[in-house]
Protein backbone atom coordinates (compact mmCIF):
# COMPACT_ATOMS: atom_id res chain seq x y z
CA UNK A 1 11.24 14.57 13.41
CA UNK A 2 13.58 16.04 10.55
CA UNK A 3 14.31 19.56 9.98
CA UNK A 4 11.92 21.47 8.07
CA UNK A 5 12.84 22.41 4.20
CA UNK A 6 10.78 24.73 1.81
CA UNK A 7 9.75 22.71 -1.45
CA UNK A 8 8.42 23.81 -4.76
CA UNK A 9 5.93 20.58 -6.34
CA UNK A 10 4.00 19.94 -8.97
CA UNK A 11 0.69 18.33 -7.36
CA UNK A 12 -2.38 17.69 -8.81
CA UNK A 13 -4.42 21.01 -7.20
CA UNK A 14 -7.63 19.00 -7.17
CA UNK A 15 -6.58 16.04 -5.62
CA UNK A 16 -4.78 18.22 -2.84
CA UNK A 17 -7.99 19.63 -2.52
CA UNK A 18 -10.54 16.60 -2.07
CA UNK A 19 -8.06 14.83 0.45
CA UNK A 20 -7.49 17.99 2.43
CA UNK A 21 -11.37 18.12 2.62
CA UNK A 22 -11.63 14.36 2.90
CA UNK A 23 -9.19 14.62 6.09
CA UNK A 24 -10.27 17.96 7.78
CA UNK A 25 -7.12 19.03 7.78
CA UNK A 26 -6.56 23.32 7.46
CA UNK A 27 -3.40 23.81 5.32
CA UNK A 28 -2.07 21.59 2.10
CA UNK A 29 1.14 21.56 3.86
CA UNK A 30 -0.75 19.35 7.09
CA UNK A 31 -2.41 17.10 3.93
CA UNK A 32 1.19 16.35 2.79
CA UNK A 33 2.77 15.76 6.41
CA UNK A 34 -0.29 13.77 7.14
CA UNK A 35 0.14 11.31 3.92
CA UNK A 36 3.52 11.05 5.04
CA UNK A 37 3.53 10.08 8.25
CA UNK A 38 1.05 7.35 7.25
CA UNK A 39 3.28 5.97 4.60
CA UNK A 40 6.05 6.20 7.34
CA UNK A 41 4.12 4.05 9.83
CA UNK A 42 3.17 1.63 7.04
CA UNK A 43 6.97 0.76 6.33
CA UNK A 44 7.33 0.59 9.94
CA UNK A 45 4.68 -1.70 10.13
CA UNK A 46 5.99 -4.14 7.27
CA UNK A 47 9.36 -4.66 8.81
CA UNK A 48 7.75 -5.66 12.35
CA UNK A 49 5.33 -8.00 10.29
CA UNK A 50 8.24 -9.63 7.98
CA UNK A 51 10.20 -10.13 11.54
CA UNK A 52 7.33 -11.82 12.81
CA UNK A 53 5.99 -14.50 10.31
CA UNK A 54 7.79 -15.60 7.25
CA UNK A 55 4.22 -15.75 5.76
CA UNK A 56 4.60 -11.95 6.12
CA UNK A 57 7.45 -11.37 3.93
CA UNK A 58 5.35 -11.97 0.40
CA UNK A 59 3.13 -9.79 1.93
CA UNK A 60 2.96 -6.19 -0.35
CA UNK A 61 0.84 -2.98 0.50
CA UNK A 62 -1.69 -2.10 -1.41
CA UNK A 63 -1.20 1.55 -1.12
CA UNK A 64 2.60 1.34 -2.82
CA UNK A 65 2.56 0.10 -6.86
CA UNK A 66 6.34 0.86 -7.70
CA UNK A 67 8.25 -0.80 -4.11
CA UNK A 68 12.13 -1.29 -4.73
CA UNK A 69 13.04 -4.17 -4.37
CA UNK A 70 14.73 -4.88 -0.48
């Protein structure tokens, strides 16, 4: 785990909201580590899945709209 930094964003205060409520989680800043963690695992998952089949490497998440290209 990386070192912990103090950020200032601009998030939707609703949305925080719902998916805090949605997840159980107690604190926006848990909602946040939460969402990225998952995204973390997902890329982790895609490279293990494009090493795997070449079937895999068309394959694109349905969670990410704008992926750079790799």
């Amino acid at each position: 785990m990386g070192r912990k930094v103090r950020k200032t964003l601009n998030i939707d205060a609703e949305k925080l909201k719902r998916v805090q409520a949605y997840l159980g989680l107690d604190t926006e800043t848990q909602v946040i580590e939460h969402l990225l963690d998952d995204y973390d695992f997902e890329r982790e998952l895609l490279e293990l899945l494009k090493e795997a089949s070449p079937h895999f490497q068309r394959f694109r998440s349905p969670l990410v709209t704008n992926r750079r290209a790799r």
